[in-house]
Protein backbone atom coordinates (compact mmCIF):
# COMPACT_ATOMS: atom_id res chain seq x y z
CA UNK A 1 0.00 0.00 0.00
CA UNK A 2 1.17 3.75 -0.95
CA UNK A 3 1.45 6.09 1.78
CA UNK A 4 1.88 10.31 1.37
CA UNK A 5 5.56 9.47 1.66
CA UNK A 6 5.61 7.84 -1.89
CA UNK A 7 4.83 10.63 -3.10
CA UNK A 8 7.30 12.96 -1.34
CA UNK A 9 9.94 10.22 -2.68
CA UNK A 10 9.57 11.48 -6.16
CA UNK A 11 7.93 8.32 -7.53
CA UNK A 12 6.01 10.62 -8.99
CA UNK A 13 8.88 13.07 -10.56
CA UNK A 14 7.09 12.46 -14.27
CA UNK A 15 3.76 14.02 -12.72
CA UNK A 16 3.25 17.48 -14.59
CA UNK A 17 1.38 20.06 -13.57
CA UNK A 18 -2.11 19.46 -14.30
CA UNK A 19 -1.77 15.74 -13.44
CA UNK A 20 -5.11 14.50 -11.57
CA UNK A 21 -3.72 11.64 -8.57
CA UNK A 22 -6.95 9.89 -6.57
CA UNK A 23 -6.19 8.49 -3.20
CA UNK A 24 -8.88 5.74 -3.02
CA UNK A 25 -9.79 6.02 -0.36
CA UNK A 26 -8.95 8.87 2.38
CA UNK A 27 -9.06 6.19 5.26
CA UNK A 28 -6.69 3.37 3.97
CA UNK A 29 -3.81 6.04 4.62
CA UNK A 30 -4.68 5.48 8.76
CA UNK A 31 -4.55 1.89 8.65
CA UNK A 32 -0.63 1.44 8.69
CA UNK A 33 0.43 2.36 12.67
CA UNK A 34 4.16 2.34 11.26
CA UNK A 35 2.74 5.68 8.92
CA UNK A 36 3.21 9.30 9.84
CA UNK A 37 -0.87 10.05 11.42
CA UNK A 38 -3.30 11.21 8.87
CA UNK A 39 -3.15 14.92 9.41
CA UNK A 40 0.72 14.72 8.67
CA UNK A 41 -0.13 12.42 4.91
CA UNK A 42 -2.29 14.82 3.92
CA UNK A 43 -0.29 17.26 4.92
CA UNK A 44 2.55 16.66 3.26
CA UNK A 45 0.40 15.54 -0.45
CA UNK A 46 -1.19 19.22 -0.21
CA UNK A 47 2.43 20.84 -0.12
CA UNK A 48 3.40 18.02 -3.15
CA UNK A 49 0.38 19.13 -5.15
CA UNK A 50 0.83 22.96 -4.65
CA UNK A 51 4.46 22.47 -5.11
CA UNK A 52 4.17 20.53 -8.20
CA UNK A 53 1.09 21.66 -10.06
CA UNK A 54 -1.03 18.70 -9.33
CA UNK A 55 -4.66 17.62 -8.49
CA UNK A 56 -5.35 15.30 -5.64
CA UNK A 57 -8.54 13.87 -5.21
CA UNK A 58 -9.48 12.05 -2.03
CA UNK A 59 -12.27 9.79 -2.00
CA UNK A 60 -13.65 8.57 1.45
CA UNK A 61 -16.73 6.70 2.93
CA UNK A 62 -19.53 8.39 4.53
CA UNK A 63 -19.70 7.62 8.48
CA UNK A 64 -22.60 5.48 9.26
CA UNK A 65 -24.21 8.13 11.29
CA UNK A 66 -25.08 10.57 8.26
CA UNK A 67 -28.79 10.92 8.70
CA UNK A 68 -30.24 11.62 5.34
CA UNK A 69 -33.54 13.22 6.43
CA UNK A 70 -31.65 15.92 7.73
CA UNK A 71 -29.60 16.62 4.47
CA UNK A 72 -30.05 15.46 1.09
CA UNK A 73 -26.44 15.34 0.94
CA UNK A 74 -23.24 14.42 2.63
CA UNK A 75 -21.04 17.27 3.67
CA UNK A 76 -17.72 17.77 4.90
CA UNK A 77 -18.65 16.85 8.73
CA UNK A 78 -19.42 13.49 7.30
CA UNK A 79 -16.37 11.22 6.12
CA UNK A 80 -15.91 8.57 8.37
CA UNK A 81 -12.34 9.26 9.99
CA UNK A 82 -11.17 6.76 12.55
CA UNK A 83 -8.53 9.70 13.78
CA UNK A 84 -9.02 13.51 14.35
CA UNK A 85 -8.55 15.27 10.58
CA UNK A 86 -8.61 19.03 10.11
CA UNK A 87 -10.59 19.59 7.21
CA UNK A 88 -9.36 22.71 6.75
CA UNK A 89 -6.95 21.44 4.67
CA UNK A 90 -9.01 20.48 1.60
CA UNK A 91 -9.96 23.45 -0.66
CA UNK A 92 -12.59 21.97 -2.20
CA UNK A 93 -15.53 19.49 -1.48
CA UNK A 94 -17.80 17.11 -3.75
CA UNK A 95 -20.60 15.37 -2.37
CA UNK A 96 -22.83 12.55 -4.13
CA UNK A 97 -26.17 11.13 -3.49
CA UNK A 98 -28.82 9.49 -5.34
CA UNK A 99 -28.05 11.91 -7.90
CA UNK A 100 -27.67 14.69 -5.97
CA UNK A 101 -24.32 16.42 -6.91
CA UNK A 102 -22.97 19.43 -4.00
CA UNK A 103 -19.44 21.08 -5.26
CA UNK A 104 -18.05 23.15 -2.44
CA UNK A 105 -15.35 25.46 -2.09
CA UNK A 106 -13.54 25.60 1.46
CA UNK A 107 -12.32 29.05 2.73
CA UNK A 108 -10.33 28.00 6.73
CA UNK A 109 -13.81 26.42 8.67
CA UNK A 110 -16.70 27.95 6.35
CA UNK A 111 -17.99 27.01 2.95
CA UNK A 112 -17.93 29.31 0.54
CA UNK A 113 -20.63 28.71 -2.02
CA UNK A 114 -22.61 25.43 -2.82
CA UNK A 115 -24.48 24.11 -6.03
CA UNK A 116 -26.68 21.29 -6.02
């Protein structure tokens, strides 16, 4: 399994700018004790991807306690993380649900605008 630190490596020197990497899925990079903790992995691929140009896309589950008669949609309080994340981190969101579709951009804590 592939950890942020592949990436840091340089395995990934032929990415150019523009390059889309997915990380499928968010939580598989907390299973490995012997890994730097979550917040430090993503961390370190948001410096590689503003450093180097790149897209990274983080897919994730949906906790089991997302209630969906009181939002039609997941949002970014929902992905199921086993250890403490700041979210603050990603700069933009994407939500699906039975055809619902919610893009987000993240500004710190708030969202900025929405479309559904």
């Amino acid at each position: 399994m592939l950890g942020g630190e592949w990436l840091e490596r340089g395995e990934t020197a032929v990415a150019h700018a523009g390059t889309t990497i997915v990380i499928d899925y968010l939580q598989l990079l907390d299973q490995q004790r012997h890994r730097p903790a979550l917040a430090e992995q993503v961390q370190a691929l948001k410096a590689f991807a503003r450093d180097k140009g790149v897209i990274v896309i983080f897919l994730s589950q949906i906790d089991r306690s997302y209630d969906l008669s009181n939002k039609p949609c997941p949002n970014i309080e929902d992905p199921r993380l086993p250890n403490p994340l700041d979210v603050g981190v990603f700069s933009k969101t994407c939500f699906l649900h039975e055809g619902t579709v919610e893009l987000r951009e993240i500004a710190g804590d708030e969202w900025v605008h929405g479309l559904a």
